[in-house]
N, C-alpha and C. Protein backbone atom coordinates (compact mmCIF):
# COMPACT_ATOMS: atom_id res chain seq x y z
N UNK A 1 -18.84 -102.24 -107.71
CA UNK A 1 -19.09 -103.66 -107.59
C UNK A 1 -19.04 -104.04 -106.11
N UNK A 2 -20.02 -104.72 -106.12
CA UNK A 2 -20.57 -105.11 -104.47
C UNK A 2 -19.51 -106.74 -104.00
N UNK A 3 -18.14 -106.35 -103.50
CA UNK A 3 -17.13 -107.76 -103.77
C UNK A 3 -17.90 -109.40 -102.54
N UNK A 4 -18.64 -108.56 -101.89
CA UNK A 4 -19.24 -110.21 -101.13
C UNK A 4 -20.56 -110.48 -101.99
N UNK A 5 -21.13 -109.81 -102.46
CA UNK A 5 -22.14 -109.85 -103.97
C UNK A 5 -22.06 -111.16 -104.67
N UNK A 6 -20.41 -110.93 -105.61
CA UNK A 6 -20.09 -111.21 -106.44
C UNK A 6 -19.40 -112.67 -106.31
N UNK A 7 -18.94 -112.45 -104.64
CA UNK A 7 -18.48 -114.24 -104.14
C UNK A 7 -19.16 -114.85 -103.73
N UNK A 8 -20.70 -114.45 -103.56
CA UNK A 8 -21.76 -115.21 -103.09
C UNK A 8 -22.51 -115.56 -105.01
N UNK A 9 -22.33 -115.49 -105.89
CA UNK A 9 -22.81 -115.57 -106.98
C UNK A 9 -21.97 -116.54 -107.64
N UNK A 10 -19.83 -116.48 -107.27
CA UNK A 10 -19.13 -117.50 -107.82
C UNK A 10 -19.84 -118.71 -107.20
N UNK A 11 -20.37 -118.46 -105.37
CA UNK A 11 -20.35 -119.66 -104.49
C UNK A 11 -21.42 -120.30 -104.97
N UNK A 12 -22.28 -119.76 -105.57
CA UNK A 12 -23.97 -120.62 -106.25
C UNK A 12 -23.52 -121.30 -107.08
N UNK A 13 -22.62 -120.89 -108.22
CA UNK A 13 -22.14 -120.85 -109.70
C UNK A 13 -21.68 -122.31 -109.43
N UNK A 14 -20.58 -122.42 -108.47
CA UNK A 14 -19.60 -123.50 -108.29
C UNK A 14 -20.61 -124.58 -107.63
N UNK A 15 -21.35 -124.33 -106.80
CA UNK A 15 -22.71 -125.25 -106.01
C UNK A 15 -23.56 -126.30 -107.09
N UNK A 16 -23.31 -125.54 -108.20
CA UNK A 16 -24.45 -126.25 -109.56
C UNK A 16 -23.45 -127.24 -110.36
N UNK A 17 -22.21 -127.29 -110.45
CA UNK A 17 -21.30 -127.82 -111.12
C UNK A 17 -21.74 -129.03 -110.94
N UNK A 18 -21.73 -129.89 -111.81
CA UNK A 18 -21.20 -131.02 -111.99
C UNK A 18 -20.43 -131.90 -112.42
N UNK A 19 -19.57 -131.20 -113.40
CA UNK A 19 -18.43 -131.36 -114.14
C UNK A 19 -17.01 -131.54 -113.09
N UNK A 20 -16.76 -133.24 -112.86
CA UNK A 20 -15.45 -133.00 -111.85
C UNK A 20 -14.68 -132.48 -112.48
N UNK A 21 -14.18 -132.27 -113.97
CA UNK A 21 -12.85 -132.13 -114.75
C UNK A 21 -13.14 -129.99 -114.17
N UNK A 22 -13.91 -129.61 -114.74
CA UNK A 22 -14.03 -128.14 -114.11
C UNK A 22 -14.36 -127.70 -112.77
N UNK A 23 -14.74 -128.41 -111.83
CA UNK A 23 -13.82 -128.25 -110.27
C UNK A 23 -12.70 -128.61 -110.05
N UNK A 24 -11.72 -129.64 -110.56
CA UNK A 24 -10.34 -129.34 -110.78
C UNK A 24 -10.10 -128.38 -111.42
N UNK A 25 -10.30 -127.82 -112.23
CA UNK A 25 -9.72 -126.75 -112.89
C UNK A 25 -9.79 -125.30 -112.28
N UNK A 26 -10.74 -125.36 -111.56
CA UNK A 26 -11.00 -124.47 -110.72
C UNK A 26 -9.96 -124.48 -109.17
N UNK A 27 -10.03 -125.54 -109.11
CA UNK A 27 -9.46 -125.98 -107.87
C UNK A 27 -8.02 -125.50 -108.22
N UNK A 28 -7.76 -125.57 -108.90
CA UNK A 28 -5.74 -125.64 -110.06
C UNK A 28 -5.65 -124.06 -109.93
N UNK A 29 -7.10 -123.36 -110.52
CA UNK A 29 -6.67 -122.19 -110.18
C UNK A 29 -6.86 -120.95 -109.49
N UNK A 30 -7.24 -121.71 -108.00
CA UNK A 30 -7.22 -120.72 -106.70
C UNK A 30 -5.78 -121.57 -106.41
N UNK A 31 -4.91 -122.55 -106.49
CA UNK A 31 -4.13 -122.98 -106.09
C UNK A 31 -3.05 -122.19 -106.61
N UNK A 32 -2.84 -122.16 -107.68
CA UNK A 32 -2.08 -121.17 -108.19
C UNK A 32 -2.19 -119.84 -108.33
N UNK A 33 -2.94 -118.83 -107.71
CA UNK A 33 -3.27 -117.77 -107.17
C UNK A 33 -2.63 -117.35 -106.17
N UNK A 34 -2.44 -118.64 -105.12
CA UNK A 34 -2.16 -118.12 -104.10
C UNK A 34 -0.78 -118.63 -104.02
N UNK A 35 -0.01 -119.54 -104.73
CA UNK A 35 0.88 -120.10 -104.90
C UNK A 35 2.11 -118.92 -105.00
N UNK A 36 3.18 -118.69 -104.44
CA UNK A 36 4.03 -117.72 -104.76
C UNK A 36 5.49 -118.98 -104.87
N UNK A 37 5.45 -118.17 -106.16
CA UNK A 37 6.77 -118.93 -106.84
C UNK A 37 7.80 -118.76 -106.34
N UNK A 38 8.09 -117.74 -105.51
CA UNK A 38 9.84 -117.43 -105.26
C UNK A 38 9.80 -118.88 -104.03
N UNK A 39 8.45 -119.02 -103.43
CA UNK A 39 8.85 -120.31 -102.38
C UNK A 39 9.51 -121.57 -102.95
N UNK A 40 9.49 -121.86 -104.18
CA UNK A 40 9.91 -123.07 -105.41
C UNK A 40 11.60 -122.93 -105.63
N UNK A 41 11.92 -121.63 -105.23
CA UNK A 41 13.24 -121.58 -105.41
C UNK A 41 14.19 -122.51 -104.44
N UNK A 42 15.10 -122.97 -104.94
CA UNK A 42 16.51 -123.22 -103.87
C UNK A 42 16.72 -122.18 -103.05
N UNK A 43 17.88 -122.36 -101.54
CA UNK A 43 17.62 -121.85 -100.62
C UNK A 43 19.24 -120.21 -101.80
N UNK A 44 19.74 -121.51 -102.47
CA UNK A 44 20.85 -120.24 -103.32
C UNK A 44 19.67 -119.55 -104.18
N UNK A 45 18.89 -119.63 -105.00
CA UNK A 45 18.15 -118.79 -105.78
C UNK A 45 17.70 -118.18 -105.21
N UNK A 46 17.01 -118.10 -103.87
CA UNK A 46 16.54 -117.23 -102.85
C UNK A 46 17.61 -116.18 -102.68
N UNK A 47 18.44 -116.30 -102.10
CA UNK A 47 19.41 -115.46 -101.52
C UNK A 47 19.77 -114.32 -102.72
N UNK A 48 19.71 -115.14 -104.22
CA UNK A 48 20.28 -114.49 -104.89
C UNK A 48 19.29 -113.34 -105.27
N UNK A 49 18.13 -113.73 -105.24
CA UNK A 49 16.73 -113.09 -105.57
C UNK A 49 17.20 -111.45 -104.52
N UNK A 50 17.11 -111.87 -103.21
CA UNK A 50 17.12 -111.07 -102.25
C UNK A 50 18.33 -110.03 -102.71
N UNK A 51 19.81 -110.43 -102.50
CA UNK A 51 20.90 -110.13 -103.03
C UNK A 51 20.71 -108.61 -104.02
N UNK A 52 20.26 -109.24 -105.39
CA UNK A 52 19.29 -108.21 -106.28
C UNK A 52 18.44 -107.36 -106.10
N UNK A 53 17.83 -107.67 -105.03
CA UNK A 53 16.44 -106.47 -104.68
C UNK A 53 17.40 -105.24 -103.88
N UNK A 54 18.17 -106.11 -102.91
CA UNK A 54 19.31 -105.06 -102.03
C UNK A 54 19.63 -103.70 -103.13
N UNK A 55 20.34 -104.48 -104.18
CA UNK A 55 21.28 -103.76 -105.27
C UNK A 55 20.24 -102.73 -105.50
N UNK A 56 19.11 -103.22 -106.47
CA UNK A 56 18.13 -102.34 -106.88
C UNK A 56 17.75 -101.05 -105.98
N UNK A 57 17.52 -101.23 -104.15
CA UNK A 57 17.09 -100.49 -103.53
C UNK A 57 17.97 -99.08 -103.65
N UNK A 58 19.18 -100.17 -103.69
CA UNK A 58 20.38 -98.90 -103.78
C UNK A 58 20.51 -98.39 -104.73
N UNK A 59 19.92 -98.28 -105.93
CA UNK A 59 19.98 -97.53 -106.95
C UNK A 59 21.29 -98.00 -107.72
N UNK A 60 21.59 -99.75 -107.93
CA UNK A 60 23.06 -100.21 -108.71
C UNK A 60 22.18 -101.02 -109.68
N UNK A 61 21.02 -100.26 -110.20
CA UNK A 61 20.84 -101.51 -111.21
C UNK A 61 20.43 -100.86 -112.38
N UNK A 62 20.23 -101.19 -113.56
CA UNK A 62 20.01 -101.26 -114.77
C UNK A 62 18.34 -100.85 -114.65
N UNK A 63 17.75 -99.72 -115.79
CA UNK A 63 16.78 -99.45 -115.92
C UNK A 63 16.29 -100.82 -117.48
N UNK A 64 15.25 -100.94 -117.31
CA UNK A 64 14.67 -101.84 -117.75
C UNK A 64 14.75 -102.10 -119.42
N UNK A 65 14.44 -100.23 -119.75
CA UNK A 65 14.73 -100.12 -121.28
C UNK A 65 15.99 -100.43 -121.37
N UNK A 66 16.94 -100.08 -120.71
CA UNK A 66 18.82 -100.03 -121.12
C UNK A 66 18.75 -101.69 -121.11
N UNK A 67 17.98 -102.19 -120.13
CA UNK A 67 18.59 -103.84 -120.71
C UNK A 67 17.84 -104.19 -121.37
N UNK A 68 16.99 -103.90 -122.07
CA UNK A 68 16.21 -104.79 -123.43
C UNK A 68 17.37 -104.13 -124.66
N UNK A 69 17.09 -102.85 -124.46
CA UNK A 69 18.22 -102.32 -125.56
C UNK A 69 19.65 -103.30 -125.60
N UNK A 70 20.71 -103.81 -124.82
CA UNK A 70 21.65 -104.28 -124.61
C UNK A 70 21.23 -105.65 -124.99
N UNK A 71 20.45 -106.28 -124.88
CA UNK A 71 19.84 -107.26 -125.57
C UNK A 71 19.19 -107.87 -126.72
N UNK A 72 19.46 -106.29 -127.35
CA UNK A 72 18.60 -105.99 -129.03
C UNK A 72 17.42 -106.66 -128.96
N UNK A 73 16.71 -106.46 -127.82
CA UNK A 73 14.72 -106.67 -127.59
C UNK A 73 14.62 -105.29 -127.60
């Protein structure tokens, strides 16, 4: 797949619209694409986020199956 092809074909696509309710919707979702959620956090949910990744690097954390299992998921 040819990727400047294919964004010159969305860019026609979107050019013909006339529907404002589906250029918002569109608009909603390149916004949320690029949107990264951990920025939404408090400056404590951050830290704690980080905190956790530390642990993980170090090999102190829980494999994924052991905590669904411990959770009876």
């Amino acid at each position: 797949m040819d990727l400047q092809a294919e964004k010159l074909k969305i860019v026609k696509e979107v050019l013909t619209i006339e529907d404002i309710n589906l250029i918002k919707e569109i608009k909603n979702l390149l916004k949320s694409r690029s949107h990264d959620w951990f920025d939404d956090l408090s400056d404590e949910q951050q830290q704690a986020v980080m905190k956790s990744l530390e642990k993980l690097d170090r090999g102190e954390g829980i494999p994924h199956e052991e905590a669904m299992a411990r959770l009876g998921l």
